[in-house]
PDB file of N, CA and C in Angstrom:
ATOM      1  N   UNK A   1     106.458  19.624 141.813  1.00  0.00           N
ATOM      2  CA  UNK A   1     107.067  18.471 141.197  1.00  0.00           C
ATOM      3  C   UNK A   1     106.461  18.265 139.813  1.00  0.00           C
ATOM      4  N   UNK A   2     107.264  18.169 139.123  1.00  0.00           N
ATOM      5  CA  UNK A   2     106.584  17.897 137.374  1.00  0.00           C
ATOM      6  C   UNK A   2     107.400  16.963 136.685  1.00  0.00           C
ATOM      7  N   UNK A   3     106.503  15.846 136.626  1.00  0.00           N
ATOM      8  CA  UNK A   3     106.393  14.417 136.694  1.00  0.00           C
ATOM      9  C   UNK A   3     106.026  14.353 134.565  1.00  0.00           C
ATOM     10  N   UNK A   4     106.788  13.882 133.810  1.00  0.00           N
ATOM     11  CA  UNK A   4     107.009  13.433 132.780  1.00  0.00           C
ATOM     12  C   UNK A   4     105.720  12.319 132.292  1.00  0.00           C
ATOM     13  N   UNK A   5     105.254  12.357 130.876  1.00  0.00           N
ATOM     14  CA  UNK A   5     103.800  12.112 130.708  1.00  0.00           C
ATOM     15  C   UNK A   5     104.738  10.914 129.623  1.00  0.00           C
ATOM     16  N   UNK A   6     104.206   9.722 129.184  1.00  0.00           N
ATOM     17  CA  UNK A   6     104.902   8.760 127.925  1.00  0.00           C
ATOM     18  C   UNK A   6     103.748   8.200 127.307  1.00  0.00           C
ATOM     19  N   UNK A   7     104.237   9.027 125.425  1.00  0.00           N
ATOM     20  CA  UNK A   7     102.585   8.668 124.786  1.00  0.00           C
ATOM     21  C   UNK A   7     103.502   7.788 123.333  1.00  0.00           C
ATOM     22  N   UNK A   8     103.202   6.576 123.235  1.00  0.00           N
ATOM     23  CA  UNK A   8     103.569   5.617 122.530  1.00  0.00           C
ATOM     24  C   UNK A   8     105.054   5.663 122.616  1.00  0.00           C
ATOM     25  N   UNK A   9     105.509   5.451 123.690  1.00  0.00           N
ATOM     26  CA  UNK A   9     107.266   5.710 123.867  1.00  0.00           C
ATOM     27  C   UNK A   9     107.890   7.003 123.593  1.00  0.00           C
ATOM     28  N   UNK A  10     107.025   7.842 123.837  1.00  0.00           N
ATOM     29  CA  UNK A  10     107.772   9.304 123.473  1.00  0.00           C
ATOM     30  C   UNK A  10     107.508   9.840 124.675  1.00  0.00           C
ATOM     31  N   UNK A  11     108.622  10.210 125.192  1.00  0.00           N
ATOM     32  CA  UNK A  11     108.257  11.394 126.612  1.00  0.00           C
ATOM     33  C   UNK A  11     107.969  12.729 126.664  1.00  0.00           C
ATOM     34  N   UNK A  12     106.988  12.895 127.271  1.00  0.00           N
ATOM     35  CA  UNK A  12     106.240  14.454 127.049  1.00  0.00           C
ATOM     36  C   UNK A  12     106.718  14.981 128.491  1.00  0.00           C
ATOM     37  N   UNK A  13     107.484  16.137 128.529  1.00  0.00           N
ATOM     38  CA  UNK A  13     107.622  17.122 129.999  1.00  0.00           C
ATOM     39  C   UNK A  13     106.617  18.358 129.612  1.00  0.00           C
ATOM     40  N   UNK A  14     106.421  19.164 130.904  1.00  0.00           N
ATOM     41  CA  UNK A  14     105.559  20.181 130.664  1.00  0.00           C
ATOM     42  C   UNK A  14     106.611  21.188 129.740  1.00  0.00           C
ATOM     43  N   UNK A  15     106.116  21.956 128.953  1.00  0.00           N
ATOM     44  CA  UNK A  15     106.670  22.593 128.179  1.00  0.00           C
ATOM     45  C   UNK A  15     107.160  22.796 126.550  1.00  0.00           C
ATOM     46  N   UNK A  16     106.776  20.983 126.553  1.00  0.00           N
ATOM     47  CA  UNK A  16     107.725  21.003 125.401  1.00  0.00           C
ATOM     48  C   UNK A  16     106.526  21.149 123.964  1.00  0.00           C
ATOM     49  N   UNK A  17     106.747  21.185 122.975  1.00  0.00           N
ATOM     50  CA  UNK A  17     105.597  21.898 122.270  1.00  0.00           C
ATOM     51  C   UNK A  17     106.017  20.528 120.860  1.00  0.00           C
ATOM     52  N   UNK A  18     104.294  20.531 120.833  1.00  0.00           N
ATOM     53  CA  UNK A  18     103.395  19.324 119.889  1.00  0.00           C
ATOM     54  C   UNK A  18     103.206  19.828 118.748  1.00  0.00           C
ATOM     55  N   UNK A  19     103.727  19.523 117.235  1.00  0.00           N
ATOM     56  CA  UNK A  19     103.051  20.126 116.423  1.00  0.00           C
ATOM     57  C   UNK A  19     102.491  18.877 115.655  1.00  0.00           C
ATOM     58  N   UNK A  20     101.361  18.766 114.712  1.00  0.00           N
ATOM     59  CA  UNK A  20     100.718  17.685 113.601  1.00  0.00           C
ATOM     60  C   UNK A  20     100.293  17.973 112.736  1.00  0.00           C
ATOM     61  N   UNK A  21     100.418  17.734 111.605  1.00  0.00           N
ATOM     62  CA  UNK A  21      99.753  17.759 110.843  1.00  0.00           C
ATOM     63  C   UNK A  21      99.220  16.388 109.753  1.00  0.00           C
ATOM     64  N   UNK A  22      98.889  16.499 108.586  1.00  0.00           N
ATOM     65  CA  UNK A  22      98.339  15.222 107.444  1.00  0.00           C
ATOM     66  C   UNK A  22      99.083  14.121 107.963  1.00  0.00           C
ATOM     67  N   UNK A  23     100.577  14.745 107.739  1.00  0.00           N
ATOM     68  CA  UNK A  23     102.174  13.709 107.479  1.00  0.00           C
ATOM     69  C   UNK A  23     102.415  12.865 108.839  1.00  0.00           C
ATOM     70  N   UNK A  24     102.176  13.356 110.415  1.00  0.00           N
ATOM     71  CA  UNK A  24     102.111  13.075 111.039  1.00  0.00           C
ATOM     72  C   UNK A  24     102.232  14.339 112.783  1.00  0.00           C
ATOM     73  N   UNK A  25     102.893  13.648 113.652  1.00  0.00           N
ATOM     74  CA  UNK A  25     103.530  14.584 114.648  1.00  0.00           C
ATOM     75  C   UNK A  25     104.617  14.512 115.274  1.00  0.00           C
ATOM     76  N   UNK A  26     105.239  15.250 115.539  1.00  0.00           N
ATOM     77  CA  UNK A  26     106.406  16.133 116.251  1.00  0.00           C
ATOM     78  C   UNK A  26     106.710  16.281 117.637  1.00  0.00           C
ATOM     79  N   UNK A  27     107.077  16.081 118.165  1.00  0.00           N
ATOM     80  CA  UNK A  27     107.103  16.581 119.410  1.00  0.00           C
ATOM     81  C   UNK A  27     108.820  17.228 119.582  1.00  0.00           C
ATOM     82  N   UNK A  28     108.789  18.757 120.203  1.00  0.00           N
ATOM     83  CA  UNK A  28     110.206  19.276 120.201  1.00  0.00           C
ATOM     84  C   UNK A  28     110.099  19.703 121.777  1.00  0.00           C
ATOM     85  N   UNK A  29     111.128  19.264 122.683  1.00  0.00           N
ATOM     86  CA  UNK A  29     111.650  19.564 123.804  1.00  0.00           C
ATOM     87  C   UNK A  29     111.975  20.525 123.690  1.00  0.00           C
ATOM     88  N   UNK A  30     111.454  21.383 124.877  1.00  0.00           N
ATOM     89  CA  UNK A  30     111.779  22.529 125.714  1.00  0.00           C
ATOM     90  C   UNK A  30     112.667  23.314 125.412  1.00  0.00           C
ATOM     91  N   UNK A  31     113.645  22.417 125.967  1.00  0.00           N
ATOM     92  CA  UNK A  31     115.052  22.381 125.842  1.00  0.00           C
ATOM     93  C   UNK A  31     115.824  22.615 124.402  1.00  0.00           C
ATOM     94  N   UNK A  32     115.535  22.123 123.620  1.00  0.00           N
ATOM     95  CA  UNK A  32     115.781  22.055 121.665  1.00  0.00           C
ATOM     96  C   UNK A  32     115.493  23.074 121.106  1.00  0.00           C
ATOM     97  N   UNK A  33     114.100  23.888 121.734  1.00  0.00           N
ATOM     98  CA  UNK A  33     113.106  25.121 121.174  1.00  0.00           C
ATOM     99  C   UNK A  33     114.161  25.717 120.059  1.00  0.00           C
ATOM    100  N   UNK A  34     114.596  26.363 120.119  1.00  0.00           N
ATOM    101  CA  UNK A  34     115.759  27.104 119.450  1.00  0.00           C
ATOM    102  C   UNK A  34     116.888  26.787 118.499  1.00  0.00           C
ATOM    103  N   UNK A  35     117.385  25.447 119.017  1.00  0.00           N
ATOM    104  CA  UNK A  35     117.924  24.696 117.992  1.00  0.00           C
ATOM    105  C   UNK A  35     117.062  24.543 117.065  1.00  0.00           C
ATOM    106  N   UNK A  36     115.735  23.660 117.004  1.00  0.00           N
ATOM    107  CA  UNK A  36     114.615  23.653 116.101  1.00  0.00           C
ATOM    108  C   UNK A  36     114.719  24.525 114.824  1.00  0.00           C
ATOM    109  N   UNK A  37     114.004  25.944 115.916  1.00  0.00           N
ATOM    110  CA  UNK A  37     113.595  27.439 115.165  1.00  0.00           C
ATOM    111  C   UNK A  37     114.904  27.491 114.086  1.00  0.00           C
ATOM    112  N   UNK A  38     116.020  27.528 114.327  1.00  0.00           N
ATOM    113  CA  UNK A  38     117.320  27.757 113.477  1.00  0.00           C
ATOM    114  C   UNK A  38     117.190  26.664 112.643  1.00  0.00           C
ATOM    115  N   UNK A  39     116.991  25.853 112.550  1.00  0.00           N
ATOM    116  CA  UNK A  39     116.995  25.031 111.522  1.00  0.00           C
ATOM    117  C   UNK A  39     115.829  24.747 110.495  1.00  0.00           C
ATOM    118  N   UNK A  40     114.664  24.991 111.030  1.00  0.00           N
ATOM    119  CA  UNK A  40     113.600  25.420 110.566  1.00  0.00           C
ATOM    120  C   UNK A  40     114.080  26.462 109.042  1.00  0.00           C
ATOM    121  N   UNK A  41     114.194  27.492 110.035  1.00  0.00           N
ATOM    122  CA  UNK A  41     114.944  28.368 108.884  1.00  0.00           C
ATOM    123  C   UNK A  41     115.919  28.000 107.351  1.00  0.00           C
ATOM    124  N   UNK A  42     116.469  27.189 107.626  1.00  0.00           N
ATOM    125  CA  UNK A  42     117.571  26.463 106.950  1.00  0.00           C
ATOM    126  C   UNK A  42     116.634  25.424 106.190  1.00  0.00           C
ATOM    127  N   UNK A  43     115.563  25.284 106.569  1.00  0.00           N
ATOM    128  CA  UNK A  43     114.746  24.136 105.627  1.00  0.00           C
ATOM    129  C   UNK A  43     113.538  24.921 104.908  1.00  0.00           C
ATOM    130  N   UNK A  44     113.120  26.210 105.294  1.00  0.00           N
ATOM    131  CA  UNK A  44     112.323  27.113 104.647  1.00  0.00           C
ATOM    132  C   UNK A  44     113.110  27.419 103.048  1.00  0.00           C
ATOM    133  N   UNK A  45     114.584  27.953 104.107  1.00  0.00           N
ATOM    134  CA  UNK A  45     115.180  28.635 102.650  1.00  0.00           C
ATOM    135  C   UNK A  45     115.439  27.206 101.779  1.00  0.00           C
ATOM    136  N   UNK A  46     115.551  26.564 102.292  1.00  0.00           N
ATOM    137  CA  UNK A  46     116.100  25.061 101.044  1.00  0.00           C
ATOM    138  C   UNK A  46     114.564  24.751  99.908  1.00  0.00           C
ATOM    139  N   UNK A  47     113.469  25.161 100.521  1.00  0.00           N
ATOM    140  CA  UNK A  47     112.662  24.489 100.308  1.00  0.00           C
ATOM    141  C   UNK A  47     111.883  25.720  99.199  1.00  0.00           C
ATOM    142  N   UNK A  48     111.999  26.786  99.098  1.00  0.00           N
ATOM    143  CA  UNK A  48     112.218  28.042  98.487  1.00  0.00           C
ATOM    144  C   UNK A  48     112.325  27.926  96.991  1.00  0.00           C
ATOM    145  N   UNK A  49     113.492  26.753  97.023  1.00  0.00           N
ATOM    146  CA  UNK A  49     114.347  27.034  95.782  1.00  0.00           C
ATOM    147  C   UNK A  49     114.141  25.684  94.824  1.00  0.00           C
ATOM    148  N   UNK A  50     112.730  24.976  95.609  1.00  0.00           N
ATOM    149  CA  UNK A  50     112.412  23.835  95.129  1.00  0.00           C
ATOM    150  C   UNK A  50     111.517  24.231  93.744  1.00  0.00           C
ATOM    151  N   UNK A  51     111.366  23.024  93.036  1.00  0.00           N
ATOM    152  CA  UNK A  51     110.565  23.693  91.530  1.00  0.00           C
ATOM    153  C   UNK A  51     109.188  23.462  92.029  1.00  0.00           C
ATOM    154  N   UNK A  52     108.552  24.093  91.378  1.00  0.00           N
ATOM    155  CA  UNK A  52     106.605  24.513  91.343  1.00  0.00           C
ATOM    156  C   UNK A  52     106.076  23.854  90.074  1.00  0.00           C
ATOM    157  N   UNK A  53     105.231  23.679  90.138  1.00  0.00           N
ATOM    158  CA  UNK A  53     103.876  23.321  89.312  1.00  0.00           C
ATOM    159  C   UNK A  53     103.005  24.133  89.255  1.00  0.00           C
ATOM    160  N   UNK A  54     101.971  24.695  88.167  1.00  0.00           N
ATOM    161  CA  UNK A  54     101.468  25.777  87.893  1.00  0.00           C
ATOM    162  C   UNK A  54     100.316  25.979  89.366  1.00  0.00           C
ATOM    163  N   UNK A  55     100.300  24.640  89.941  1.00  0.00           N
ATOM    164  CA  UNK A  55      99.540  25.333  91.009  1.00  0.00           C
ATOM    165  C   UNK A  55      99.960  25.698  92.596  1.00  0.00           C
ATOM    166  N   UNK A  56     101.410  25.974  91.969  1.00  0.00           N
ATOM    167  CA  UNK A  56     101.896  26.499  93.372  1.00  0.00           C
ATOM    168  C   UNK A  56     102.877  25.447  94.132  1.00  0.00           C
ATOM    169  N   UNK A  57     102.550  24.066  94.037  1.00  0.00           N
ATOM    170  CA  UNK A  57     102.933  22.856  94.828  1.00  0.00           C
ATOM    171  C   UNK A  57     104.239  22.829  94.057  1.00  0.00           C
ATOM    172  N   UNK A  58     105.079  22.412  95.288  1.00  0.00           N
ATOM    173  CA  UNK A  58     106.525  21.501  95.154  1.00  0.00           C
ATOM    174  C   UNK A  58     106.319  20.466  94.448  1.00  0.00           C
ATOM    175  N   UNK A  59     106.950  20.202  93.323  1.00  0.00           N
ATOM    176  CA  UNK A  59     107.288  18.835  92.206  1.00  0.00           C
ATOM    177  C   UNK A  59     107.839  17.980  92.791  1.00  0.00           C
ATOM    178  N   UNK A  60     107.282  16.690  93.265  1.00  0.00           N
ATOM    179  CA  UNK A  60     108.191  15.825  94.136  1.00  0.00           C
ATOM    180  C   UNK A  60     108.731  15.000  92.304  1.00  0.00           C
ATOM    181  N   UNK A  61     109.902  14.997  92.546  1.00  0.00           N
ATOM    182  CA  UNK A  61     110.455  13.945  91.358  1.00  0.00           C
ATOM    183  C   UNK A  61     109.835  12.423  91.205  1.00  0.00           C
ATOM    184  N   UNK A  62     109.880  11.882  90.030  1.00  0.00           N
ATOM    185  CA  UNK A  62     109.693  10.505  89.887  1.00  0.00           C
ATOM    186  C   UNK A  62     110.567   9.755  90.797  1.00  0.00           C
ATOM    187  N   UNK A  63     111.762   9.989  90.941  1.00  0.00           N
ATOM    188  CA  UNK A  63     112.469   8.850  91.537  1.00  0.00           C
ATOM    189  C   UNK A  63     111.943   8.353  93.121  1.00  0.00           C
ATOM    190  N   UNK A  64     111.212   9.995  93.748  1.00  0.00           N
ATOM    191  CA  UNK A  64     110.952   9.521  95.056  1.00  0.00           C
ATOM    192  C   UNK A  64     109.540   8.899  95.270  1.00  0.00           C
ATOM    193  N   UNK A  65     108.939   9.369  94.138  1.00  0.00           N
ATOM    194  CA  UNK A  65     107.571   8.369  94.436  1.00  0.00           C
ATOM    195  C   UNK A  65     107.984   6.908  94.054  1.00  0.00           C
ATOM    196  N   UNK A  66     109.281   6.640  92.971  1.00  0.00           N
ATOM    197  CA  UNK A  66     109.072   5.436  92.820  1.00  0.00           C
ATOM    198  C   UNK A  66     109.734   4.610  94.628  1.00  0.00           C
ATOM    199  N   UNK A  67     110.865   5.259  95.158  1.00  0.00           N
ATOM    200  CA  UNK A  67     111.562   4.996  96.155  1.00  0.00           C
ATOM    201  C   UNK A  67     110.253   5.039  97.361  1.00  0.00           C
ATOM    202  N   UNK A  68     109.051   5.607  97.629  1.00  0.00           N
ATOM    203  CA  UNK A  68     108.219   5.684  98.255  1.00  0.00           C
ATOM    204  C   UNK A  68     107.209   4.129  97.578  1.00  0.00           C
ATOM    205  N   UNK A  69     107.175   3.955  96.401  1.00  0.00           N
ATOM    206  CA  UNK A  69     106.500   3.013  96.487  1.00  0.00           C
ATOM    207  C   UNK A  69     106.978   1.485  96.664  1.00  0.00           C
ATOM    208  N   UNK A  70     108.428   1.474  96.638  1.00  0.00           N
ATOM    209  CA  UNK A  70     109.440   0.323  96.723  1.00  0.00           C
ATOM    210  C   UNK A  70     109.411  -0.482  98.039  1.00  0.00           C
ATOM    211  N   UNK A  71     109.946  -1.416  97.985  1.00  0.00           N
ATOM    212  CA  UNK A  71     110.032  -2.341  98.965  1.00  0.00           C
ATOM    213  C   UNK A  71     110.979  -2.008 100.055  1.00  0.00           C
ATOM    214  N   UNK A  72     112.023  -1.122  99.825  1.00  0.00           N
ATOM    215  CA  UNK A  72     112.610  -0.298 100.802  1.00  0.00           C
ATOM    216  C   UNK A  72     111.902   0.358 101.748  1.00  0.00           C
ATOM    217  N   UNK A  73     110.686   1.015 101.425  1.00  0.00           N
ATOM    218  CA  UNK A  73     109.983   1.505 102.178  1.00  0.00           C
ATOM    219  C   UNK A  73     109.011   1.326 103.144  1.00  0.00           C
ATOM    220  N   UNK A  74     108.727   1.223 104.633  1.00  0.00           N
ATOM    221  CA  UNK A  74     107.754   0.364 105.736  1.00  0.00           C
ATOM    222  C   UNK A  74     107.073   1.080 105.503  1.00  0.00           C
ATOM    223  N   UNK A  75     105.677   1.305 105.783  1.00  0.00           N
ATOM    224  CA  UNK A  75     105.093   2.335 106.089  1.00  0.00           C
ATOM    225  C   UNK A  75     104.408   1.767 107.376  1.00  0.00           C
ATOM    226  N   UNK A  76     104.272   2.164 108.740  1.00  0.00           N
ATOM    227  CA  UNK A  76     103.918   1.735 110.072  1.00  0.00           C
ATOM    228  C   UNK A  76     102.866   2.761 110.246  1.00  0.00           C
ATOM    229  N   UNK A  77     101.516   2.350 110.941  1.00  0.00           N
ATOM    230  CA  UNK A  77     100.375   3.597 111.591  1.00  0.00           C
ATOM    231  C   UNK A  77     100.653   3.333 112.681  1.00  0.00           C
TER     232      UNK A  77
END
């Protein structure tokens, strides 16, 4: 019998795979695995074609730091 685990309202079954990092965490069902992986893909190549800065890093534009620092934005821990 394999009985379902709930960590801050998110349901964990055996199987399903945790990833985290700085930004936060993930959790992808079992079940999804694959849907995921394919789309993954689709956000590698998007992300490819983003502009650089001489040290390698993605240029986030002005508009989104200003939209990140706006009142639109919650930020919740």
């Amino acid at each position: 019998m394999v009985l379902p685990i709930t960590v801050s309202g998110v349901q964990l079954t055996p199987g399903d795979v945790i990833v985290g990092d700085r930004d936060g965490v993930v959790v992808v069902p079992q079940d999804q695995l694959d849907e995921v992986y394919e789309g993954l893909e689709a956000v590698r190549t998007a992300e490819a074609s983003y502009p650089r800065g001489a040290n390698g890093e993605v240029e986030v534009p002005q508009y989104v730091h200003a939209l990140l620092a706006s009142e639109q934005v919650r930020y919740v821990d």
